[in-house]
Protein backbone atom coordinates (compact mmCIF):
# COMPACT_ATOMS: atom_id res chain seq x y z
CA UNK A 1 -30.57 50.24 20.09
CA UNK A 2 -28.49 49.34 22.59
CA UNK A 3 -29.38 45.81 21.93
CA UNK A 4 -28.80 45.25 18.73
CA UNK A 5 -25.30 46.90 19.37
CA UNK A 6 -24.99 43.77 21.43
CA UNK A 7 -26.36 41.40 19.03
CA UNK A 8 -24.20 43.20 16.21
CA UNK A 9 -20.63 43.05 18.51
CA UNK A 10 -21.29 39.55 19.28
CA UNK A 11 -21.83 38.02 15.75
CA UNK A 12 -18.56 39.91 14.53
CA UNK A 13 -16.78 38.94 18.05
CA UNK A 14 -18.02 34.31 17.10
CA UNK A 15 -17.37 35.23 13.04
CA UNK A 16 -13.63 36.63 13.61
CA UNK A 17 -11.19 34.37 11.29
CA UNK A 18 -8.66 33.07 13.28
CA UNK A 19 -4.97 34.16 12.60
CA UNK A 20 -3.60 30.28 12.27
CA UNK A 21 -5.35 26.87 12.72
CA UNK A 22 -3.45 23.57 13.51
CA UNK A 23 -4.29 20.38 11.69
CA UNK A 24 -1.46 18.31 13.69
CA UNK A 25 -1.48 17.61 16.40
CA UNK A 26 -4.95 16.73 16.54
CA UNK A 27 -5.35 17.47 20.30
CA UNK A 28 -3.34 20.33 22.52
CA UNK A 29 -2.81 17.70 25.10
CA UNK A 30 -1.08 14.41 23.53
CA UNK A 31 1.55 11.81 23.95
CA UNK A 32 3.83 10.81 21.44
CA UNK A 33 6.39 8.59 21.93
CA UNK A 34 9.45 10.30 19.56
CA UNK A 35 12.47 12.33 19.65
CA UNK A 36 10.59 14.69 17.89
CA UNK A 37 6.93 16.00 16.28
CA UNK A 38 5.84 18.50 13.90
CA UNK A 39 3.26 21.23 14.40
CA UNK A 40 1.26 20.83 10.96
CA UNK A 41 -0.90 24.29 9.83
CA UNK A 42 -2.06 26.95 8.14
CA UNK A 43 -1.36 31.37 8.77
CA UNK A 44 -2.36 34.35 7.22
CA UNK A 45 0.05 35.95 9.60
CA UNK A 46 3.47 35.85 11.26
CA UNK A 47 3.72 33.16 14.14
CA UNK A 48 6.06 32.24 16.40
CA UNK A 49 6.17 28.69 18.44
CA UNK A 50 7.95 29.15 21.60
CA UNK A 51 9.29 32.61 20.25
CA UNK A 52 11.12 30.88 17.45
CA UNK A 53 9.36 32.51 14.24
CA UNK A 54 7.47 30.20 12.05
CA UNK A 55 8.69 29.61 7.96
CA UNK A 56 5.49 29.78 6.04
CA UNK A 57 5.23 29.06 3.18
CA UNK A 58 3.92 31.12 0.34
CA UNK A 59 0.22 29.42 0.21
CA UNK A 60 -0.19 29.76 4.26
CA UNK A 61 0.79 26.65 4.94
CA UNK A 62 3.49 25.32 7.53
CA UNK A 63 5.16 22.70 8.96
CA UNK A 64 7.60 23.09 12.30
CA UNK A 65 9.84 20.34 13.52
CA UNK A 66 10.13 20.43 17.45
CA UNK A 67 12.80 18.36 19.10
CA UNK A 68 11.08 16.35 22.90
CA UNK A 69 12.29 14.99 26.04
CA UNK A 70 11.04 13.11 28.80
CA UNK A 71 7.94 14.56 30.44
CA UNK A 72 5.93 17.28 29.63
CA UNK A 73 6.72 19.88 26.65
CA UNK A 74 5.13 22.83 26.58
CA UNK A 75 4.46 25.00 23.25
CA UNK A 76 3.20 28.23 23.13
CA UNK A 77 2.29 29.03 19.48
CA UNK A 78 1.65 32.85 19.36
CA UNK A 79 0.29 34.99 15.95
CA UNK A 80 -0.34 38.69 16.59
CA UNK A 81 -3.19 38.88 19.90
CA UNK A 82 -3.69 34.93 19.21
CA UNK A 83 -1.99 32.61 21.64
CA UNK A 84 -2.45 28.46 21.91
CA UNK A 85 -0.97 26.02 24.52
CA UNK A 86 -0.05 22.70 23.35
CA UNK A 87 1.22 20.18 26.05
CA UNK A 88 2.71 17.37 24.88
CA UNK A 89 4.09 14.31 26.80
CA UNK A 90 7.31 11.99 25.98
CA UNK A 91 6.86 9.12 28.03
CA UNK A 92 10.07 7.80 29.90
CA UNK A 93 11.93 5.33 28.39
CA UNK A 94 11.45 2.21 30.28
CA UNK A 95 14.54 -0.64 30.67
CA UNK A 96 13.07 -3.86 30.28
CA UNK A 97 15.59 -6.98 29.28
CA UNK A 98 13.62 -9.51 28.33
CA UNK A 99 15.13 -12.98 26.25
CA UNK A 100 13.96 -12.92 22.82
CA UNK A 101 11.39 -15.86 21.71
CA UNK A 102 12.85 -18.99 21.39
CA UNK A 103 12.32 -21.99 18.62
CA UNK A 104 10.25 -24.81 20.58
CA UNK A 105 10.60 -28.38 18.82
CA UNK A 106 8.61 -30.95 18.60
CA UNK A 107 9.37 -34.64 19.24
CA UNK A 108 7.41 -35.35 15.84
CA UNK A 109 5.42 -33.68 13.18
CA UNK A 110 1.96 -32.45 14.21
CA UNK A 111 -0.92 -31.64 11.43
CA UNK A 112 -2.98 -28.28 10.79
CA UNK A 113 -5.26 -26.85 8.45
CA UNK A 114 -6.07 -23.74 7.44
CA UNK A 115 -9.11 -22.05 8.74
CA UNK A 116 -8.52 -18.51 7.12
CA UNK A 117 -8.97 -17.90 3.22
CA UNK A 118 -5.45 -16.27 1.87
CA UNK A 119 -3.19 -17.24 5.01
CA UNK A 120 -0.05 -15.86 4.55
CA UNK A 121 2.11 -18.49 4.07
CA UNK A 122 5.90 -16.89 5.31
CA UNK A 123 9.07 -17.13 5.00
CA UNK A 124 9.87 -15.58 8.42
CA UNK A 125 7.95 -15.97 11.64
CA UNK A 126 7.09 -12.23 11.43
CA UNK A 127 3.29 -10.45 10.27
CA UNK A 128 5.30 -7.47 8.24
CA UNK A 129 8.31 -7.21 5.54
CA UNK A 130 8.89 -8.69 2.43
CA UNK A 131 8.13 -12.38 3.59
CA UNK A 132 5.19 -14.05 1.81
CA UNK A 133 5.28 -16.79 0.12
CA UNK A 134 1.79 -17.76 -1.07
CA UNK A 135 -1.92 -17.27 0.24
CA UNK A 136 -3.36 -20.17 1.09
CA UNK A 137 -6.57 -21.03 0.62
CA UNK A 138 -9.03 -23.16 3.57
CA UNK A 139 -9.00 -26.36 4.18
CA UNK A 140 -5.03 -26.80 2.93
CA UNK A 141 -3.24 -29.17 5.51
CA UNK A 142 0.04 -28.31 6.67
CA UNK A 143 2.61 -30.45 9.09
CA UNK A 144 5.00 -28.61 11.80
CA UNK A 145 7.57 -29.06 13.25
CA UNK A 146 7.57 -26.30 16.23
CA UNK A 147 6.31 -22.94 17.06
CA UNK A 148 7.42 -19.50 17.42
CA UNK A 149 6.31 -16.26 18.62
CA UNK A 150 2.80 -17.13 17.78
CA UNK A 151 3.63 -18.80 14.26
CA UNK A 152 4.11 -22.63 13.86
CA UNK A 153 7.13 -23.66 11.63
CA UNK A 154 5.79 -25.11 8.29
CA UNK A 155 7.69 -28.27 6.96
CA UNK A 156 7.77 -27.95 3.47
CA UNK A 157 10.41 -30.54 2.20
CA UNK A 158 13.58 -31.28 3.18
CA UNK A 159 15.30 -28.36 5.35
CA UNK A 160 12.80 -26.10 3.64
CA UNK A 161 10.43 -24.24 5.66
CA UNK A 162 7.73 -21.83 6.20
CA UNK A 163 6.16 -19.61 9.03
CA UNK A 164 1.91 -19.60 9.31
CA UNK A 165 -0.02 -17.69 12.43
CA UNK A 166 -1.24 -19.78 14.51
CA UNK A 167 -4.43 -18.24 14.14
CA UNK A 168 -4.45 -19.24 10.74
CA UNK A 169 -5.03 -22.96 11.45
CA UNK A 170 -6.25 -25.61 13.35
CA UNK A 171 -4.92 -28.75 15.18
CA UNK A 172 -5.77 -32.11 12.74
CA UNK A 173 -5.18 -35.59 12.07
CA UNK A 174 -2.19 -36.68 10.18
CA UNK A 175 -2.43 -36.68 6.44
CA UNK A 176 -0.48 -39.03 4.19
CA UNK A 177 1.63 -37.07 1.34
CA UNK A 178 -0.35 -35.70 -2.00
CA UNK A 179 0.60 -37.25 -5.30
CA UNK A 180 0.90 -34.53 -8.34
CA UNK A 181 -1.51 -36.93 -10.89
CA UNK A 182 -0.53 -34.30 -14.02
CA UNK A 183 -1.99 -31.50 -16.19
CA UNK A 184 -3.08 -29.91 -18.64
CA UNK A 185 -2.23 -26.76 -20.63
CA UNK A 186 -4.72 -24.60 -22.63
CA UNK A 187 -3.77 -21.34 -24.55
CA UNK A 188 -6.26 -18.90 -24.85
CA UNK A 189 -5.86 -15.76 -26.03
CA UNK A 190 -5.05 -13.80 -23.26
CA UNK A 191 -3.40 -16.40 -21.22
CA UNK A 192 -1.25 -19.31 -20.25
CA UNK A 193 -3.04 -21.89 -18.47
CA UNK A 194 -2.06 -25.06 -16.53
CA UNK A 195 -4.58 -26.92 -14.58
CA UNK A 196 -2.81 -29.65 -11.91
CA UNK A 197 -4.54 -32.38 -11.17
CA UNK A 198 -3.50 -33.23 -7.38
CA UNK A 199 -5.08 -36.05 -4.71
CA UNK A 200 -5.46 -33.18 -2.13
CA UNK A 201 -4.84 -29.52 -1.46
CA UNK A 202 -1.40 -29.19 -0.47
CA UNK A 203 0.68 -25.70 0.07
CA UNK A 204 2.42 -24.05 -2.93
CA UNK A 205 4.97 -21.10 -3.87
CA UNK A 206 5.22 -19.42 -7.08
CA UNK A 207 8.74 -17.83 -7.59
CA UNK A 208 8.88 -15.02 -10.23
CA UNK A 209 11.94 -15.07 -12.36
CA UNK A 210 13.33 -17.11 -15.84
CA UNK A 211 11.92 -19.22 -15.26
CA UNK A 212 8.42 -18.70 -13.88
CA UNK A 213 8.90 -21.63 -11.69
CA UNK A 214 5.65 -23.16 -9.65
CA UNK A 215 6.33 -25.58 -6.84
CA UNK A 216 4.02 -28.24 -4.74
CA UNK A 217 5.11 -29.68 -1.57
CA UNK A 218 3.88 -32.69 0.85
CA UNK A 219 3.62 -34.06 -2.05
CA UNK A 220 5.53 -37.55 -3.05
CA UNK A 221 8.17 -36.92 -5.42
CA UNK A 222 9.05 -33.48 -5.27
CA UNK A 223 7.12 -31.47 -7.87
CA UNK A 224 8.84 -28.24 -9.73
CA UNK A 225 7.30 -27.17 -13.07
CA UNK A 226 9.42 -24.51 -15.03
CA UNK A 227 7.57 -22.03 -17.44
CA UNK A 228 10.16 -19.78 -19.43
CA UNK A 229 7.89 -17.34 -19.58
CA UNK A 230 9.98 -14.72 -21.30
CA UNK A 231 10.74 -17.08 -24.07
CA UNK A 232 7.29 -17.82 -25.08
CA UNK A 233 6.51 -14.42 -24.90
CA UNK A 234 9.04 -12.99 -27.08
CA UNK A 235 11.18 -11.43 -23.96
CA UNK A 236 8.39 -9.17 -22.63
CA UNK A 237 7.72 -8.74 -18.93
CA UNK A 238 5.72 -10.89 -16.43
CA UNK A 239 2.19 -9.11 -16.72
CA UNK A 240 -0.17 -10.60 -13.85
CA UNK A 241 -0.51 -14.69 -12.85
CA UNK A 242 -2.39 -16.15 -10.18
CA UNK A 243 -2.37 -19.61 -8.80
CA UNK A 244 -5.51 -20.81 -6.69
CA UNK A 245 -7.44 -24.64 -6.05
CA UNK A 246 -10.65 -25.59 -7.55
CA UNK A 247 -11.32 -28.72 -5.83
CA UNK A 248 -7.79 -30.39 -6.10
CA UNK A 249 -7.36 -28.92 -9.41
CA UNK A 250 -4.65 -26.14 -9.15
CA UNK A 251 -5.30 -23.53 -11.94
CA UNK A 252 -2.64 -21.56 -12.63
CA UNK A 253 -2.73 -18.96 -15.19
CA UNK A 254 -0.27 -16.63 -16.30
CA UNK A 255 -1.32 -13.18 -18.67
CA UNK A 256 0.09 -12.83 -22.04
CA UNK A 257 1.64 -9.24 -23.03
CA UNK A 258 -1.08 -7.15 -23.95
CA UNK A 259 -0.04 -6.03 -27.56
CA UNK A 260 -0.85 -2.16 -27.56
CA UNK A 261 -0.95 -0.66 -30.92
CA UNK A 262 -3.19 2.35 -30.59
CA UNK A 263 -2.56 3.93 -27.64
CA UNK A 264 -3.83 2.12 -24.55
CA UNK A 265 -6.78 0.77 -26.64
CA UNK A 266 -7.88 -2.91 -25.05
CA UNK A 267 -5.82 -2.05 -21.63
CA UNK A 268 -8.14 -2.62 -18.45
CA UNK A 269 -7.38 -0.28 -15.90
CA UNK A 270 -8.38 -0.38 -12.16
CA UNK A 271 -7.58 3.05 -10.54
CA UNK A 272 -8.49 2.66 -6.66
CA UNK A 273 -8.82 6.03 -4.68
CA UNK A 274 -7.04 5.38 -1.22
CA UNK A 275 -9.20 5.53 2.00
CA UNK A 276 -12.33 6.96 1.54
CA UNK A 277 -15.58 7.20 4.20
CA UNK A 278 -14.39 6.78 7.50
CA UNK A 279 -10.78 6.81 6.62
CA UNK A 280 -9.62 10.00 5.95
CA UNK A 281 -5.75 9.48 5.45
CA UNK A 282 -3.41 12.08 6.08
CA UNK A 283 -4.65 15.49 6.39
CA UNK A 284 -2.77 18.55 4.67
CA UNK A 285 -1.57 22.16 5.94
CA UNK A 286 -4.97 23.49 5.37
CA UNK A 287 -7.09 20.53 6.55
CA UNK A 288 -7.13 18.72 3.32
CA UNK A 289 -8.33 15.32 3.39
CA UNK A 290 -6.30 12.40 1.70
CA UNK A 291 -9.25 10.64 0.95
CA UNK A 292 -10.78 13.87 -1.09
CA UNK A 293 -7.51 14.29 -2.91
CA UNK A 294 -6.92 11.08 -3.96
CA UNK A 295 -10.87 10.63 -5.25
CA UNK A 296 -9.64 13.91 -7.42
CA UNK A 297 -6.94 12.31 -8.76
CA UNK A 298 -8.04 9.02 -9.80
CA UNK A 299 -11.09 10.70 -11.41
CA UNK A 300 -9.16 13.00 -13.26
CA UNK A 301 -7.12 10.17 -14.19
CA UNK A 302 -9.86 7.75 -14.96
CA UNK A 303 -10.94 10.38 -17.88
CA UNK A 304 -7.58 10.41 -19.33
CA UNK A 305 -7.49 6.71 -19.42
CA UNK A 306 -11.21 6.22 -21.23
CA UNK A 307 -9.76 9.20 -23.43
CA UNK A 308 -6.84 7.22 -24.86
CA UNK A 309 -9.28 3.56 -24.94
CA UNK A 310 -8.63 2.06 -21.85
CA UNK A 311 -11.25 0.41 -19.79
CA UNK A 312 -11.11 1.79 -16.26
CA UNK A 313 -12.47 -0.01 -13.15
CA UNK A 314 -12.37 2.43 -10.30
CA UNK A 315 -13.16 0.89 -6.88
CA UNK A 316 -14.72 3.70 -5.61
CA UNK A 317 -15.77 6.82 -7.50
CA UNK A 318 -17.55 8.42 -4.34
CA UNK A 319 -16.68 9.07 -0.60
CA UNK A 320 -17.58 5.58 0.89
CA UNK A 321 -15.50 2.98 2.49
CA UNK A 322 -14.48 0.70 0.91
CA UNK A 323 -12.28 -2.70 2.18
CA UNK A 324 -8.93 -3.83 0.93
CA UNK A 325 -9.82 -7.20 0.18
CA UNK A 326 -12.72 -6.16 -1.28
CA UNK A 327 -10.77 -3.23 -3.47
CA UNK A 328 -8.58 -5.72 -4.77
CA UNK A 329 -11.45 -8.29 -5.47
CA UNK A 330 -12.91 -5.96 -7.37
CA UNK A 331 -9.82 -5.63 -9.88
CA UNK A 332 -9.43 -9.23 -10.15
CA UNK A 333 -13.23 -9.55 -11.00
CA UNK A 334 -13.08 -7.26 -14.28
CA UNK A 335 -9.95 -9.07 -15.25
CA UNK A 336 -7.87 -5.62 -14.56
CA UNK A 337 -3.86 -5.97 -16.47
CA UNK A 338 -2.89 -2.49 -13.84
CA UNK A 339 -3.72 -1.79 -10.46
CA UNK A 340 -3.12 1.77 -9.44
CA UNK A 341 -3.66 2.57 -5.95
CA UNK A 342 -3.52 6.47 -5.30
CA UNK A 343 -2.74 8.34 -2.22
CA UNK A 344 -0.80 11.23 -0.99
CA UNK A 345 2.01 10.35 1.76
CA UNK A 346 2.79 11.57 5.11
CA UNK A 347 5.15 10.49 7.69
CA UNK A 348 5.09 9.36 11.14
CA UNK A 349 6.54 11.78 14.32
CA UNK A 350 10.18 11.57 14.65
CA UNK A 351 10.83 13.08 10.89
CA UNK A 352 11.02 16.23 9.50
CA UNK A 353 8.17 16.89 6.57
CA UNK A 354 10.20 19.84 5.40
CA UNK A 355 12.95 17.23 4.26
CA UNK A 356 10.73 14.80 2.76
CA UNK A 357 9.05 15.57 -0.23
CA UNK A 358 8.11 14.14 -3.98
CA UNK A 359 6.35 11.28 -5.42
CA UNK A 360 7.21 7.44 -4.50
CA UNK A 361 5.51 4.38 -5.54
CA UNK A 362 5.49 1.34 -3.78
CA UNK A 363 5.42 -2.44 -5.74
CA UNK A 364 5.32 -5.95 -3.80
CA UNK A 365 6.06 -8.50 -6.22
CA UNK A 366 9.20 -7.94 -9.02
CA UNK A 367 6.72 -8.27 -12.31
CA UNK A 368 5.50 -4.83 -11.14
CA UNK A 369 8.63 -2.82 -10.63
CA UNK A 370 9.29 -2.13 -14.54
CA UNK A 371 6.42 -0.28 -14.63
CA UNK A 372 7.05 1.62 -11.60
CA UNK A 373 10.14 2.62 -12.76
CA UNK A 374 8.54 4.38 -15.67
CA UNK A 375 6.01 5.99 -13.96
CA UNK A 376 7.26 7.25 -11.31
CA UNK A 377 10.79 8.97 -13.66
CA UNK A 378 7.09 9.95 -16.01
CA UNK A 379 5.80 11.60 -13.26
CA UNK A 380 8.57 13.40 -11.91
CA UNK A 381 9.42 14.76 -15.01
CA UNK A 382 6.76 16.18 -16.01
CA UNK A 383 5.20 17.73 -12.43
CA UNK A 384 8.82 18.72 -11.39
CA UNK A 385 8.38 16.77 -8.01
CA UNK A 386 11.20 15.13 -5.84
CA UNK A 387 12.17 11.66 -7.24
CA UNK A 388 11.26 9.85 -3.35
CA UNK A 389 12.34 6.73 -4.88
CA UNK A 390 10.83 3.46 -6.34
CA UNK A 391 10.58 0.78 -2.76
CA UNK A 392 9.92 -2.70 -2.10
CA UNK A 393 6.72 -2.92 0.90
CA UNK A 394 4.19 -4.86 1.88
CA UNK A 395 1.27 -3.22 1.15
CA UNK A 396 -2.02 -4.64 0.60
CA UNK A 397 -2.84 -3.68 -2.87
CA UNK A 398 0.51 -4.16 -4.29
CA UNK A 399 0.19 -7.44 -3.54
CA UNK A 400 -2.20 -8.41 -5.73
CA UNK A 401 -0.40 -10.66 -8.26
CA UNK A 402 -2.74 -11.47 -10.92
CA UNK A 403 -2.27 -7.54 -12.00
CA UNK A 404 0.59 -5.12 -12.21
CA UNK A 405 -0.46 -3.85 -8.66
CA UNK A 406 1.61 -0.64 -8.15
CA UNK A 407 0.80 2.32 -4.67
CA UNK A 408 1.66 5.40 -5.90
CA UNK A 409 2.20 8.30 -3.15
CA UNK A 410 1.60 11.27 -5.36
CA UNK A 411 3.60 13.91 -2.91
CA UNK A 412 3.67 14.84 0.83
CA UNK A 413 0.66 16.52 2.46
CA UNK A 414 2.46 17.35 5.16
CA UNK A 415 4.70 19.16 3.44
CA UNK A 416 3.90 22.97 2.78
CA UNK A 417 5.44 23.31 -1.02
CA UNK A 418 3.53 19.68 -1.85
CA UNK A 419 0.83 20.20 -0.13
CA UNK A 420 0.13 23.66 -2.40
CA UNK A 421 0.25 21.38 -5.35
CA UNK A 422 -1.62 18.98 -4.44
CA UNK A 423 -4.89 20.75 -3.31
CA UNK A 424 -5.07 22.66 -6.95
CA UNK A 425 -6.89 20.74 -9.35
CA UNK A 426 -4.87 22.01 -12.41
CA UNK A 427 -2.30 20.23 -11.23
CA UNK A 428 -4.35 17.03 -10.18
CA UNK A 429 -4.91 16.88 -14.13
CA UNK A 430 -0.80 17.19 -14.76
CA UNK A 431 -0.61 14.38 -12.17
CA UNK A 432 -3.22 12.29 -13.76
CA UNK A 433 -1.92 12.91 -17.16
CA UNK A 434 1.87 11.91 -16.20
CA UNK A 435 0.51 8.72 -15.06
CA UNK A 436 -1.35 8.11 -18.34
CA UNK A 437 1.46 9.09 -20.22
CA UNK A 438 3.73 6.62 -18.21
CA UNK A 439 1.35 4.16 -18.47
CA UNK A 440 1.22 4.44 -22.70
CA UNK A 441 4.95 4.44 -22.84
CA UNK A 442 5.08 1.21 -20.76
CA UNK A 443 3.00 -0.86 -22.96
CA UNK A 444 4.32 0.86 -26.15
CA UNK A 445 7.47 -0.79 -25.02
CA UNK A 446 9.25 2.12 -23.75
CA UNK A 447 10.65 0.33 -20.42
């Protein structure tokens, strides 16, 4: 008897539900290098960090801004006979003066090529911000005139330049200047298509605007073609082009407006759920995963799509990894006219997830920004979240040009009112059918 007293006391004693759990941080002894954190969790009951009581929000969930300094900071988080320790460590700011990088240039012109398919071609010897001029494929020669902070300085045409890693390319032989031989145009029904006829590879930049203007250089004879693209298409927006060698045949093709008359009927729709696998993403008050969330979502939104005619393309519709290239491959295979990447946000230490909240969406390239405008005043109209603003950012699947390539950050899963929303599936379906409803009134014209 006595034993199974025991036995009994000590399954109750490893079965107890704890008072509060902690999602972030991950560890009760980190470093972070910020002015401030956030403790990130879930309580059934009252709790106090450093005696400071705790706002908790209706659904359990929390999130508690705590200011740092140098050293060690210790945090005592304390919920009825429950008591944790976190330690964590601001490292000491460190004076170091050091000259920033400096131009080298050359006597004369040295020759590269390009040894990684889709180099970033910049405009700025920097690998982040709103720089890129065009991918380059392999095998494209380039000449330079001098190097900086790991990037060689492109020489485009006459004191106009670009930036390419020098990890990108390869030392080679000089090459003599391209000649642009001519082209030709075919119009097919869904696009515009002009197929240069060059004697060699040679870099390129396609600048969005009215004119959609296309321009080769190292070539002999500078070569600009204009396409008013607006004015063949009866003043609709730019809806997807993409410019890439066959040979030394440039094909460049630009997508007519799709002409929606029954709802999204004909419209080819690749929904990609963020992370997935591996990747978790952020993690919510309550342990939620991003990756989970955002497989929700798109699902839920994939049915509303097929509902209304669209084709959908999902690039992944289960909880595997999947690449970025390879996501974005994967719309550009099945021809997609939208690219909807969907996530839930978070931020990084130093901010305060209580004053951050709402949906944002994130576009690359201009030809995409109509439609984020829509969506995103769609969205929060209709799920009565935050309006956290349309921005410009270099993200890997808004990049993709050949498709209006939007990231859409549903809401904040670090923040407690958000976070409620976004882990209940009824509203998953209001978020999913905002963006459908967005979407329709986009290509019905309503932008």
């Amino acid at each position: 008897m006595r034993k199974l007293f025991i036995l009994l006391s000590l399954f109750l004693l490893g079965s107890r539900c704890f008072a509060f759990d902690i999602v972030y941080p991950k560890k009760n002894d980190v470093t972070i290098n910020a002015k401030s954190t956030f403790f990130i969790g879930s309580s059934d009951k009252p709790l106090k960090i450093n005696g400071q009581n705790v706002p908790i929000h209706p659904s359990g969930g929390f999130a508690y801004v705590v200011n740092l300094v140098e050293g060690k900071n210790v945090f005592t988080l304390q919920s009825e006979n429950e008591r944790k320790i976190f330690v964590i460590t601001k490292p000491a700011v460190k004076s170091v003066c050091t000259l920033p990088p400096q131009f080298i240039q050359y006597d004369e012109n040295k020759y590269v090529y390009v040894t990684t398919e889709g180099a970033p071609l910049r405009s700025t010897p920097l690998d982040a911000g709103i720089n890129r001029m065009a991918h380059l494929q392999k095998d494209i020669r380039l000449a330079i005139d001098g190097e900086k902070s790991g990037f060689y300085r492109v020489v485009l045409e006459n004191n106009k330049y670009g930036w390419i890693a020098k990890t990108n390319v390869k030392l080679c032989e000089q090459c003599d200047l391209a000649e642009v031989l001519g082209y030709d145009y075919e119009d097919s029904k869904d696009y515009f298509t002009f197929i240069f006829h060059l004697t060699r590879q040679v870099p390129y930049e396609i600048i969005e605007g009215e004119p959609l203007v296309i321009k080769f250089y190292n070539v002999k004879d500078a070569y600009t073609m204009d396409f008013p693209f607006k004015e063949a298409s009866n003043g609709a927006h730019l809806q997807g082009y993409g410019g890439k060698y066959d040979g030394n045949d440039f094909i460049f093709k630009v997508r007519k407006p799709q002409a929606v008359t029954r709802g999204l009927h004909g419209l080819t729709v690749a929904i990609d759920a963020g992370h997935g696998g591996t990747e978790i993403g952020a993690v919510g008050c309550f342990g939620d995963k991003e990756k989970d969330i955002a497989l929700s979502i798109s699902k839920y939104l994939q049915t509303e799509l097929k509902k209304r005619g669209a084709r959908v393309v999902m690039t992944r519709d289960d909880d595997i990894y999947v690449g970025l290239k390879d996501r974005v491959e994967k719309a550009n295979e099945n021809d997609a006219d939208v690219l909807l990447s969907i996530h839930g946000n978070a931020l990084p230490d130093g901010a305060d997830p209580n004053k951050n909240s709402g949906t944002s969406i994130y576009y690359y390239y201009n030809q995409a920004k109509p439609l984020a405008d829509v969506l995103i005043n769609e969205m929060t109209a209709q799920l009565g979240l935050n309006n956290d603003k349309v921005r410009q950012a270099s993200m890997a699947l808004a990049r993709n040009t050949n498709a209006l390539s939007l990231l859409i950050e549903t809401a904040y899963l670090i923040n407690p009112d958000d976070n409620a929303k976004l882990v209940n599936p009824e509203f998953q379906k209001r978020i999913a059918k905002a963006i459908a409803d967005g979407l329709e009134k986009y290509f019905k014209g309503g932008n």
